[in-house]
Protein backbone atom coordinates (compact mmCIF):
# COMPACT_ATOMS: atom_id res chain seq x y z
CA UNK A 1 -63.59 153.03 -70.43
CA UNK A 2 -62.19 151.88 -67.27
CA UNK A 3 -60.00 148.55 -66.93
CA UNK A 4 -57.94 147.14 -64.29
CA UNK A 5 -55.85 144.68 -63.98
CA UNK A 6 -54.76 142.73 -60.95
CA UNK A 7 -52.37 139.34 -60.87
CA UNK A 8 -54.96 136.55 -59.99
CA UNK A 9 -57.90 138.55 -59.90
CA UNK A 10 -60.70 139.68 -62.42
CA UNK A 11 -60.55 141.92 -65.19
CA UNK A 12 -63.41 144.30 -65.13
CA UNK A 13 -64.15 146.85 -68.41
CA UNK A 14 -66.52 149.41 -67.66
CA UNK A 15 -68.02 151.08 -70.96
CA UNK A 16 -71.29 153.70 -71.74
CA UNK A 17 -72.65 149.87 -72.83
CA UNK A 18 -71.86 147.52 -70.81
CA UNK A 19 -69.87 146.27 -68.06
CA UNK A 20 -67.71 142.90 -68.69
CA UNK A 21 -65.67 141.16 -65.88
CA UNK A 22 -63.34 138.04 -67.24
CA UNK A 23 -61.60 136.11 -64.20
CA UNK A 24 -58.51 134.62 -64.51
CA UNK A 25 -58.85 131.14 -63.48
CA UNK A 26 -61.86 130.16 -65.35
CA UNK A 27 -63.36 126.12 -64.42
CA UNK A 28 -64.02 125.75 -68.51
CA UNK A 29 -60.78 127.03 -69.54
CA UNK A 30 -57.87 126.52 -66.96
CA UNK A 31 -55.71 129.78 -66.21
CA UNK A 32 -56.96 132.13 -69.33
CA UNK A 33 -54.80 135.59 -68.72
CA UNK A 34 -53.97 135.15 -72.65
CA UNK A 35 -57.79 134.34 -73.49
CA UNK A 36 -58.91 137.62 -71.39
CA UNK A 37 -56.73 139.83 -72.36
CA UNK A 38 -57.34 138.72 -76.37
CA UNK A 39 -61.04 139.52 -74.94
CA UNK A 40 -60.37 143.09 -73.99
CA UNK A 41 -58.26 143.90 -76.83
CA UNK A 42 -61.35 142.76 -79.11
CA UNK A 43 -63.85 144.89 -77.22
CA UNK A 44 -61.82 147.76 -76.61
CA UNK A 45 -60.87 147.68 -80.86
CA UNK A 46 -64.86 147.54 -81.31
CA UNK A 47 -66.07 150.14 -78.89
CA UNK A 48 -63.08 152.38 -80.60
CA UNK A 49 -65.08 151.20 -84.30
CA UNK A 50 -68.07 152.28 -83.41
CA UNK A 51 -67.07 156.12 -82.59
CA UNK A 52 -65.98 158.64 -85.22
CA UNK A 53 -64.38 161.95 -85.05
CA UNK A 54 -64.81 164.49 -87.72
CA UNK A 55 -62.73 167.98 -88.01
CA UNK A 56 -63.39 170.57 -90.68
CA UNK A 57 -60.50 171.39 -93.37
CA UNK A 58 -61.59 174.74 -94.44
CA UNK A 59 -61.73 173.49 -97.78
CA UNK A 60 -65.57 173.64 -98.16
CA UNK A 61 -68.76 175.74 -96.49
CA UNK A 62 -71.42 172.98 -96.99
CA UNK A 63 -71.55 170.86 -94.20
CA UNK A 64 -72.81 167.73 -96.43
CA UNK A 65 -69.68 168.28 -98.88
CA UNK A 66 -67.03 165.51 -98.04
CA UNK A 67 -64.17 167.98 -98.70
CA UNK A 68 -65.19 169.81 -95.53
CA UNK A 69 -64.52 166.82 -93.14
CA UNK A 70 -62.01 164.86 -92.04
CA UNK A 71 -63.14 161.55 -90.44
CA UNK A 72 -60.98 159.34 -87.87
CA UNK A 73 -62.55 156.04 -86.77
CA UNK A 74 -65.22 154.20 -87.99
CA UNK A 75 -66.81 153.45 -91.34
CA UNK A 76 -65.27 156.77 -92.29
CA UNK A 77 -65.65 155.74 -96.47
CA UNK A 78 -69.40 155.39 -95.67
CA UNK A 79 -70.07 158.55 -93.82
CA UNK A 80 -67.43 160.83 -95.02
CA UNK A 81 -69.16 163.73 -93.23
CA UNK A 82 -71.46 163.86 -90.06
CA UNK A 83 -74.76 163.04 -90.67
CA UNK A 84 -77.65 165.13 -89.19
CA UNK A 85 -78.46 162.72 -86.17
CA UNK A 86 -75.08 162.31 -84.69
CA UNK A 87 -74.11 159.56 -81.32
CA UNK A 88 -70.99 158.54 -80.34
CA UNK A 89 -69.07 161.14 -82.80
CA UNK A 90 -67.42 164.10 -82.25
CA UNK A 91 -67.41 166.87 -84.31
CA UNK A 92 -65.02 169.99 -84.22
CA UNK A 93 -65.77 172.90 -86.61
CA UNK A 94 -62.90 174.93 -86.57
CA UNK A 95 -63.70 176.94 -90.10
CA UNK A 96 -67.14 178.69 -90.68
CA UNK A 97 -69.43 176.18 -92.20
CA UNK A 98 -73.55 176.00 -93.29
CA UNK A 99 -75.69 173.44 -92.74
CA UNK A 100 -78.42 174.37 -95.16
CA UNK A 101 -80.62 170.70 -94.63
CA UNK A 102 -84.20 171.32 -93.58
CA UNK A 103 -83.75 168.58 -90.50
CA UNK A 104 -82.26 169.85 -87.70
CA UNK A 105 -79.00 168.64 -86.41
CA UNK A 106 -79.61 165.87 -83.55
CA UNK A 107 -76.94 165.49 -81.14
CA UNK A 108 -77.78 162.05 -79.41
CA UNK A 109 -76.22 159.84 -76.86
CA UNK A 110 -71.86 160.74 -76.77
CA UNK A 111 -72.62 163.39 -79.00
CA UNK A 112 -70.19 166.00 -78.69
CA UNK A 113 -70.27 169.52 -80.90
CA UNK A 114 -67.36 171.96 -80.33
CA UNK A 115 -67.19 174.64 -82.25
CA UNK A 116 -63.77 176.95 -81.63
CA UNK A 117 -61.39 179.11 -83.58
CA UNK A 118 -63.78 181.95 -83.71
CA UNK A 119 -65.21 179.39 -86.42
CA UNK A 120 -69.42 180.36 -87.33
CA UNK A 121 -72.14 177.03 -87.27
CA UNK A 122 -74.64 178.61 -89.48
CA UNK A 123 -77.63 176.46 -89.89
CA UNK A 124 -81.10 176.83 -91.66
CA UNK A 125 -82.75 174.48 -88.67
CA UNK A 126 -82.62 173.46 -84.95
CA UNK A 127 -79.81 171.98 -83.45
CA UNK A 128 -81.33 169.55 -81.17
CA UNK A 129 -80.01 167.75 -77.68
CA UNK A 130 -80.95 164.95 -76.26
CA UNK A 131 -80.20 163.51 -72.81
CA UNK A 132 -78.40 160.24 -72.86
């Protein structure tokens, strides 16, 4: 995400999504540096909501075991580990871990898989990539 800010000029954020620019000295709303800058904080908090980041704890093997993961960022309580078709997530395996699900793992659009540690991915499918 890329945003710069300039006294009396526009704001412009730059995201994977979409590209917003807020000026300064709207017609509708007078001088609005408070109103854009409540504007980028809002979109910046949502584009942060929408990405999660899971790590493995060692504690479990099974990749669909919640005990394996730990989850920063978004709905975390609802998807306590990383589902098979993953975007905008990234997921570290740092301990050896199966997946042992017949669908293979999807890695989709800001997917990123690292695996490190000398940690083994040990799957019973594909792990599939997709451009995007």
């Amino acid at each position: 995400m890329l945003i710069g800010i300039y006294e009396n000029k526009p704001i412009t954020m730059k995201t994977s999504y979409f590209e917003l620019t807020i000026g300064f000295d709207m017609p509708r709303f007078g001088k609005s540096k408070n109103i854009s800058a409540f504007i980028v904080l809002i979109l910046f908090t949502i584009q942060m909501a929408w990405s999660q980041n899971y790590t493995t704890t060692g504690l479990s093997l099974n990749w669909q075991d919640a005990a394996a993961w730990t989850c920063q960022g978004g709905p975390c309580n609802q998807n306590p580990f990383p589902d098979n078709d993953i975007s905008n997530s990234t997921v570290e395996i740092n301990h050896d871990i199966n997946y042992g699900a017949n669908n293979p793992i999807k890695l989709n659009n800001k997917a990123i898989l690292i695996v490190s540690n000398n940690a083994k991915l040990s799957t019973a499918s594909n792990i599939n990539v997709n451009t995007g």
